[in-house]
PDB file of N, CA and C in Angstrom:
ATOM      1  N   UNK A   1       2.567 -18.322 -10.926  1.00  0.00           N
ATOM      2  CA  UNK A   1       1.986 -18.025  -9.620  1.00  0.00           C
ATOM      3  C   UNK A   1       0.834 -17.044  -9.812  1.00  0.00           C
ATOM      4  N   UNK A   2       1.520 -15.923 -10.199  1.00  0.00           N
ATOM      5  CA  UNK A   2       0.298 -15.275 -10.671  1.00  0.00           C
ATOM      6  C   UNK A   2       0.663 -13.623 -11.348  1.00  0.00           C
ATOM      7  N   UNK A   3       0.172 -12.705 -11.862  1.00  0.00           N
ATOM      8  CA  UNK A   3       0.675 -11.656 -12.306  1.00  0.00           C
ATOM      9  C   UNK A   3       1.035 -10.759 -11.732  1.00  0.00           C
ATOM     10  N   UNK A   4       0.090 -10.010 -10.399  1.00  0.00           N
ATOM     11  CA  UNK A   4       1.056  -9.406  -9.193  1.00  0.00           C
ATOM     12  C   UNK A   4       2.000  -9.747  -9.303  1.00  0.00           C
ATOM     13  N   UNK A   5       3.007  -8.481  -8.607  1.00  0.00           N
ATOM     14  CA  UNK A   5       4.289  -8.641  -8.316  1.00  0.00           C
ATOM     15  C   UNK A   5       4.250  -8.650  -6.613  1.00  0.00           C
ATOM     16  N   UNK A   6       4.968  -9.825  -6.208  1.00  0.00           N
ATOM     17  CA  UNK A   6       5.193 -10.150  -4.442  1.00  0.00           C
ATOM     18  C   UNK A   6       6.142  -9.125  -4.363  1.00  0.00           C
ATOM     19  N   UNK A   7       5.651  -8.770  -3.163  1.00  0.00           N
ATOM     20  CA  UNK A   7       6.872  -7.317  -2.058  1.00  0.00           C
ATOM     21  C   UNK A   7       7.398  -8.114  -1.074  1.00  0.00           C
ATOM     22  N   UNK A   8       9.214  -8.926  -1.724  1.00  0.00           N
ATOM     23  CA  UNK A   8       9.021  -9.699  -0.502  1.00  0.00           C
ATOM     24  C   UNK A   8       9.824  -9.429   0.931  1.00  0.00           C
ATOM     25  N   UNK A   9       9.731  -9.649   1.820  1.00  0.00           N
ATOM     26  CA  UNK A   9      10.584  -9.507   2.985  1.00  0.00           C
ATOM     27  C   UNK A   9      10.992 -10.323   4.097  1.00  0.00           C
ATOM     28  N   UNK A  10      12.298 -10.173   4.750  1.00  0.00           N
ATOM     29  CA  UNK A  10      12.341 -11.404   5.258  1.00  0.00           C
ATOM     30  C   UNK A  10      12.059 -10.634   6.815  1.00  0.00           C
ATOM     31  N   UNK A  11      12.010 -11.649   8.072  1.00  0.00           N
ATOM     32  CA  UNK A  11      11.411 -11.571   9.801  1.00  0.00           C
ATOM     33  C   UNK A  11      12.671 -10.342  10.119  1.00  0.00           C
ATOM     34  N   UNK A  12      12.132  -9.727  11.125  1.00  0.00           N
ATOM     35  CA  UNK A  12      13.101  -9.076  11.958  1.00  0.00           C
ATOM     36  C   UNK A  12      13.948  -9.983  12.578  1.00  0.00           C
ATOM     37  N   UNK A  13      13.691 -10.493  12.858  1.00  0.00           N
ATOM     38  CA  UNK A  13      13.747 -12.179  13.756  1.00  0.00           C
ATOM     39  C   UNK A  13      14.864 -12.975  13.020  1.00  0.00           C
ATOM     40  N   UNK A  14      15.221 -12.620  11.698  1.00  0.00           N
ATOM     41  CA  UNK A  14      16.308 -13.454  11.021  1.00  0.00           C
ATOM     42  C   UNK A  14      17.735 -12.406  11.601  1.00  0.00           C
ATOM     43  N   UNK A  15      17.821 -11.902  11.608  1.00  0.00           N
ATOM     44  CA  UNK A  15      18.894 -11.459  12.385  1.00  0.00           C
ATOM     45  C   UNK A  15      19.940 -11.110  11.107  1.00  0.00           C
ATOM     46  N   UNK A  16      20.032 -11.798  10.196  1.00  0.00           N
ATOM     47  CA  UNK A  16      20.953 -10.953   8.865  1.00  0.00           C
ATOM     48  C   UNK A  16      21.966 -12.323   9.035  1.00  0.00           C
ATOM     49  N   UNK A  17      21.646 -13.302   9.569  1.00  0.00           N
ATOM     50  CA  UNK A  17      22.420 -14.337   9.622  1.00  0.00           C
ATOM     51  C   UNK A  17      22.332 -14.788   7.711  1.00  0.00           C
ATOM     52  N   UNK A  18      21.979 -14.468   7.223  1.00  0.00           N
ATOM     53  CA  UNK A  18      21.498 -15.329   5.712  1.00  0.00           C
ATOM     54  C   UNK A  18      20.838 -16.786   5.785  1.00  0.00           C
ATOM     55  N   UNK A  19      20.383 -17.221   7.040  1.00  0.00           N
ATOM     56  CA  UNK A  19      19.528 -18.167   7.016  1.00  0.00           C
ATOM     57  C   UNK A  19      17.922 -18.035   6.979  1.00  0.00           C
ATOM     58  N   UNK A  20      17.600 -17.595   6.255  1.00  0.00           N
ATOM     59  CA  UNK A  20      16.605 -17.310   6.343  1.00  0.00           C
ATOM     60  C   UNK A  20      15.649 -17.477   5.215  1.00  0.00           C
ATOM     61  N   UNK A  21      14.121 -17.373   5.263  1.00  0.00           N
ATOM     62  CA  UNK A  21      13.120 -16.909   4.494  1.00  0.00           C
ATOM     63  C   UNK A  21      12.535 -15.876   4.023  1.00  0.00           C
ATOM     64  N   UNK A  22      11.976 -15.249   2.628  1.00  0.00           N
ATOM     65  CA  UNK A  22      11.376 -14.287   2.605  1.00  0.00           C
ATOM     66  C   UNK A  22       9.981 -14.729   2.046  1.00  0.00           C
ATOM     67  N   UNK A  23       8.965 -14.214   2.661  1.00  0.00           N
ATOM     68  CA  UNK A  23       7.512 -13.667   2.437  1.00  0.00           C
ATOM     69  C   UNK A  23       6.633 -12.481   1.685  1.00  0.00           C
ATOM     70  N   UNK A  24       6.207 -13.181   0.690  1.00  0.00           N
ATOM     71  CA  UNK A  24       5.244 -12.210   0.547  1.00  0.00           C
ATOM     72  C   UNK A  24       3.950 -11.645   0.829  1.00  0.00           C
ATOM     73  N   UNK A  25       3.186 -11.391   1.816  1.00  0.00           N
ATOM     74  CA  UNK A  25       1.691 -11.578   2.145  1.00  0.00           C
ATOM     75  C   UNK A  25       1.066 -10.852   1.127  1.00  0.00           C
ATOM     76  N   UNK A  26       1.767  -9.158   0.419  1.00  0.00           N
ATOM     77  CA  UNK A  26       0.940  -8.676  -0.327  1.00  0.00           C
ATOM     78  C   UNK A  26      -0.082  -9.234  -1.335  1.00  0.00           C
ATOM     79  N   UNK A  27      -0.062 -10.722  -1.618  1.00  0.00           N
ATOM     80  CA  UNK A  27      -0.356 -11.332  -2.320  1.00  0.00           C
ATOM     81  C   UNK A  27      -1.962 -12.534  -1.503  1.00  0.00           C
ATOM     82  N   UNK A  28      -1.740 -12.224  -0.576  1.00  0.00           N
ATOM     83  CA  UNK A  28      -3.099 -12.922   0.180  1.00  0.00           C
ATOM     84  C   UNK A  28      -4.359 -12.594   0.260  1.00  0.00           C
ATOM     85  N   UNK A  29      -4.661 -11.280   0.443  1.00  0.00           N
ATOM     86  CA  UNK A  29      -5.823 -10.763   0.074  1.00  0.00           C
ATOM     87  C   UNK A  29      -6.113 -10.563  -0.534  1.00  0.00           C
ATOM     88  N   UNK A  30      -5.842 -10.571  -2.073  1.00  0.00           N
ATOM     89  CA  UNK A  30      -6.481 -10.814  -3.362  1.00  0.00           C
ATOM     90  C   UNK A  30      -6.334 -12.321  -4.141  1.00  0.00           C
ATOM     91  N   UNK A  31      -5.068 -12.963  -3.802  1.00  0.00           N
ATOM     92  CA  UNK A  31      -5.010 -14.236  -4.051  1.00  0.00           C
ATOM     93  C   UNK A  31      -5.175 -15.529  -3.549  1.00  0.00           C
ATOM     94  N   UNK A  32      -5.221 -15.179  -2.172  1.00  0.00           N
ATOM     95  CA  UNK A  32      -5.263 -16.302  -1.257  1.00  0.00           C
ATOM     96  C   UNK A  32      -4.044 -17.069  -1.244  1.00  0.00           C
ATOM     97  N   UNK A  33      -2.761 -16.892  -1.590  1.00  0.00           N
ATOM     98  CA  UNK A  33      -1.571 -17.338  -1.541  1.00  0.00           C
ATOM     99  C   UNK A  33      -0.535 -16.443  -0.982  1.00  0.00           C
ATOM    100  N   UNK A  34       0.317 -17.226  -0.356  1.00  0.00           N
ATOM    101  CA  UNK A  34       1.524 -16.686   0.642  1.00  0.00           C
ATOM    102  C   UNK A  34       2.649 -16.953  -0.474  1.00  0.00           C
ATOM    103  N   UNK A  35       3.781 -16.512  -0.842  1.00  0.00           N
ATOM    104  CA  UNK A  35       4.389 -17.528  -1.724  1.00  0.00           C
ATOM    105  C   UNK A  35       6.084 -17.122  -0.332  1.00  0.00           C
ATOM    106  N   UNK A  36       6.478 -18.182  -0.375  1.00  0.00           N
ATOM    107  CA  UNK A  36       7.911 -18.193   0.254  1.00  0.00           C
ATOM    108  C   UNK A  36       9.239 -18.435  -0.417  1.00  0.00           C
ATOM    109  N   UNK A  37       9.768 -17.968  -0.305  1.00  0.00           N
ATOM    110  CA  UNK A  37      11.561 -18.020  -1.002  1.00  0.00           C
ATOM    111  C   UNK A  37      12.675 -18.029   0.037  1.00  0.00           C
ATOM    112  N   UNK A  38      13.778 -18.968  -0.578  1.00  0.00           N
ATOM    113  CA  UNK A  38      14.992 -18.831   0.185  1.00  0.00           C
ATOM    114  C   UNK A  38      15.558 -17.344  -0.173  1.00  0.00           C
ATOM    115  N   UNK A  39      16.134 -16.993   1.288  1.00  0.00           N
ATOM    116  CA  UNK A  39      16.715 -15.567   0.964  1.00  0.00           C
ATOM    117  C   UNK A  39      18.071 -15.469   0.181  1.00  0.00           C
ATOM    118  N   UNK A  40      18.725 -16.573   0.446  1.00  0.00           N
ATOM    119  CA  UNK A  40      19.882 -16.804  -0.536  1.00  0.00           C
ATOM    120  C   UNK A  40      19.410 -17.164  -1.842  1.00  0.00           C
ATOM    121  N   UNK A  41      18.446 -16.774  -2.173  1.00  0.00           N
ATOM    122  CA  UNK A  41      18.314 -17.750  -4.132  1.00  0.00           C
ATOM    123  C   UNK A  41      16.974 -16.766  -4.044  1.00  0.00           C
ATOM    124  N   UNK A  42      17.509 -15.319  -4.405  1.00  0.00           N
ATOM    125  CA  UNK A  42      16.050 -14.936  -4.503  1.00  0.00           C
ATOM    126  C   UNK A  42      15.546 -14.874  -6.135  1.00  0.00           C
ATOM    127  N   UNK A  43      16.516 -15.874  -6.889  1.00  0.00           N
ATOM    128  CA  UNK A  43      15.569 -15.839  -8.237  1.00  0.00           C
ATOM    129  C   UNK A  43      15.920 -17.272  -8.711  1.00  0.00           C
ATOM    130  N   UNK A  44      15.989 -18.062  -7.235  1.00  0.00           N
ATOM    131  CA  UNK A  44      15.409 -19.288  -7.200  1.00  0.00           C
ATOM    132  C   UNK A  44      14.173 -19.479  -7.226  1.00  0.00           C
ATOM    133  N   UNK A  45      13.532 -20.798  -6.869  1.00  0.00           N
ATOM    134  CA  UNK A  45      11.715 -20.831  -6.681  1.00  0.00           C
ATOM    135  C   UNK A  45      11.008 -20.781  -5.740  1.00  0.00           C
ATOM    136  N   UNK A  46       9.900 -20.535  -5.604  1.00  0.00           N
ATOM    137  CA  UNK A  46       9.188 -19.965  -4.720  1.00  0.00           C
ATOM    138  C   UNK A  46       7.795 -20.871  -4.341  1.00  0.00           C
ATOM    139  N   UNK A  47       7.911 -21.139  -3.344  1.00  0.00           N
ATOM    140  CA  UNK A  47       6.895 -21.835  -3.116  1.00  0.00           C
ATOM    141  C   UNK A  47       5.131 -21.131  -2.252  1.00  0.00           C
ATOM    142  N   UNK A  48       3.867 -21.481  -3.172  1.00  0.00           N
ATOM    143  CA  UNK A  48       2.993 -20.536  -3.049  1.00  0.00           C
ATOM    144  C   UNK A  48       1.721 -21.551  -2.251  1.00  0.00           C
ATOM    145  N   UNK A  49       2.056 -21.256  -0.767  1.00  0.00           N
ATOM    146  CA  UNK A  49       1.456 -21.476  -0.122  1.00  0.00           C
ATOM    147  C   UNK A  49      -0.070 -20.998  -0.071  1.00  0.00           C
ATOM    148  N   UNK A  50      -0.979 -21.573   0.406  1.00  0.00           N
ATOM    149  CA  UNK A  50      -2.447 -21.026   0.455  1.00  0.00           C
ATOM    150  C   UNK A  50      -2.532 -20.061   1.584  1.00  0.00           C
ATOM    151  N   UNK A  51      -2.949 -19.180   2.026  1.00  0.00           N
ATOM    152  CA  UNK A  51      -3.350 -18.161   2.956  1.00  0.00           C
ATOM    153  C   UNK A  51      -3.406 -18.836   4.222  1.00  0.00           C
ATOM    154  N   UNK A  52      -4.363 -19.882   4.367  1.00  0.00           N
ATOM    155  CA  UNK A  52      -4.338 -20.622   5.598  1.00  0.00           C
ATOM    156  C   UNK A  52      -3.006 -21.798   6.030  1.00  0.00           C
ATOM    157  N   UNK A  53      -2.570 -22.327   5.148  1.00  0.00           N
ATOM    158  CA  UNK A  53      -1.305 -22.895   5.016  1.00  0.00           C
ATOM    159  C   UNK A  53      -0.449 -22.488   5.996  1.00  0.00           C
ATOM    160  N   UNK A  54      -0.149 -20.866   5.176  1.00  0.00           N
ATOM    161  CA  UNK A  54       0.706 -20.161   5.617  1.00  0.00           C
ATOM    162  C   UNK A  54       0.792 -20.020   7.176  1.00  0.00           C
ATOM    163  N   UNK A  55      -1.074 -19.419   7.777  1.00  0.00           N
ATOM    164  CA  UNK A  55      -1.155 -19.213   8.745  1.00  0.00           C
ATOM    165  C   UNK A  55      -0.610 -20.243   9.961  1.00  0.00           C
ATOM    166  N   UNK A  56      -1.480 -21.324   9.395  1.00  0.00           N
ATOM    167  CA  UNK A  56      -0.993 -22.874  10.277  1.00  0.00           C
ATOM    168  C   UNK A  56       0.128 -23.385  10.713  1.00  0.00           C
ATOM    169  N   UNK A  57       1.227 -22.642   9.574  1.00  0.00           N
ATOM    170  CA  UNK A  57       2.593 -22.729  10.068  1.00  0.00           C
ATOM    171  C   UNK A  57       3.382 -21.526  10.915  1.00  0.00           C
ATOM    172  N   UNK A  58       3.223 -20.259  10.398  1.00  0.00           N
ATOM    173  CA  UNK A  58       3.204 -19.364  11.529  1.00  0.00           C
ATOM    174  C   UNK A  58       2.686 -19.721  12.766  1.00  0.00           C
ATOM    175  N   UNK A  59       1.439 -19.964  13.229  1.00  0.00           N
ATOM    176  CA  UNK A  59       1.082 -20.717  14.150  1.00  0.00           C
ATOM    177  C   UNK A  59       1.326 -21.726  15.186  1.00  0.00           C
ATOM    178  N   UNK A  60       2.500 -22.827  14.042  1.00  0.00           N
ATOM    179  CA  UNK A  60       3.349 -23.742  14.646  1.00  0.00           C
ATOM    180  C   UNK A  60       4.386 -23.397  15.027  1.00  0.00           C
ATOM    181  N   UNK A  61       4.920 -22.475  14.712  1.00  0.00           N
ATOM    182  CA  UNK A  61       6.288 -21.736  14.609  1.00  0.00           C
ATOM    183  C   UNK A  61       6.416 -21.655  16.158  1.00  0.00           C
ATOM    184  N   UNK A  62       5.210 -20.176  16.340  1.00  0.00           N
ATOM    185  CA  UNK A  62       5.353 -19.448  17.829  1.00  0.00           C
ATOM    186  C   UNK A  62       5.059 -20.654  18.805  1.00  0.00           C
ATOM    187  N   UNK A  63       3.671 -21.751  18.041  1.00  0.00           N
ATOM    188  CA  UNK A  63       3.861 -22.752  19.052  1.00  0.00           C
ATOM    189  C   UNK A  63       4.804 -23.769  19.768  1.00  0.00           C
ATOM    190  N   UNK A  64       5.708 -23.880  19.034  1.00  0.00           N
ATOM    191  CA  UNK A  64       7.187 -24.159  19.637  1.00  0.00           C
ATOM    192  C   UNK A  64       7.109 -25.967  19.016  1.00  0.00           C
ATOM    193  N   UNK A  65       5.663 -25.943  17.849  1.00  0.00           N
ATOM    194  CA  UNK A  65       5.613 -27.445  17.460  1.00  0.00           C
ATOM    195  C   UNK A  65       6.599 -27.932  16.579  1.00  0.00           C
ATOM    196  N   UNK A  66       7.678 -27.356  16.091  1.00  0.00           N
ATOM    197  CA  UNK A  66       8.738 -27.920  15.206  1.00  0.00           C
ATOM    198  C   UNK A  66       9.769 -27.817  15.838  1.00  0.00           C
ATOM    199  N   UNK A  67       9.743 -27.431  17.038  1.00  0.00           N
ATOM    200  CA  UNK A  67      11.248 -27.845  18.109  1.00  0.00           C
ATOM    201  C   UNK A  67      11.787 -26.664  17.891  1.00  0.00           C
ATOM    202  N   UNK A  68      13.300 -26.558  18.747  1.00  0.00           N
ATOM    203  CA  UNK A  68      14.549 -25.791  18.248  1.00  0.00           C
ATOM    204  C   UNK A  68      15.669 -26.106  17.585  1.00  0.00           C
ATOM    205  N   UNK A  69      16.218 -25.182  17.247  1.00  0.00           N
ATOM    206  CA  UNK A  69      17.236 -25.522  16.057  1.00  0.00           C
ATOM    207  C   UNK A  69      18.563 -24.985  16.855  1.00  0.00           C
TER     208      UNK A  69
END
């Protein structure tokens, strides 16, 4: 991914249920990549989204375009 080390964290918004995602942004303004991890497997893999990627889906999120769960 890259040599930085990601600071990652997961939403207030996950509630501590363990369903969740963690984020790293520290990694966007110098890399242009978001990278995401399951919070249960945090030395599982990580997937390294592009900066705008990232955004587009945040975006969809609040927009309510992937439904409810």
């Amino acid at each position: 991914m890259t040599t930085a080390s990601p600071r990652w964290f997961a939403s207030s918004y996950s509630g501590n249920g363990g369903q969740c995602i963690e984020v790293a942004v520290n990694l966007s303004a110098a890399h242009g990549i978001v990278p995401v991890r399951d919070s249960k497997r945090p030395d599982g893999p990580a997937l390294a989204l592009t900066a705008r990627a990232f955004a587009d889906f945040v975006g969809g999120v609040k927009g309510g375009r992937f439904g409810a769960v």
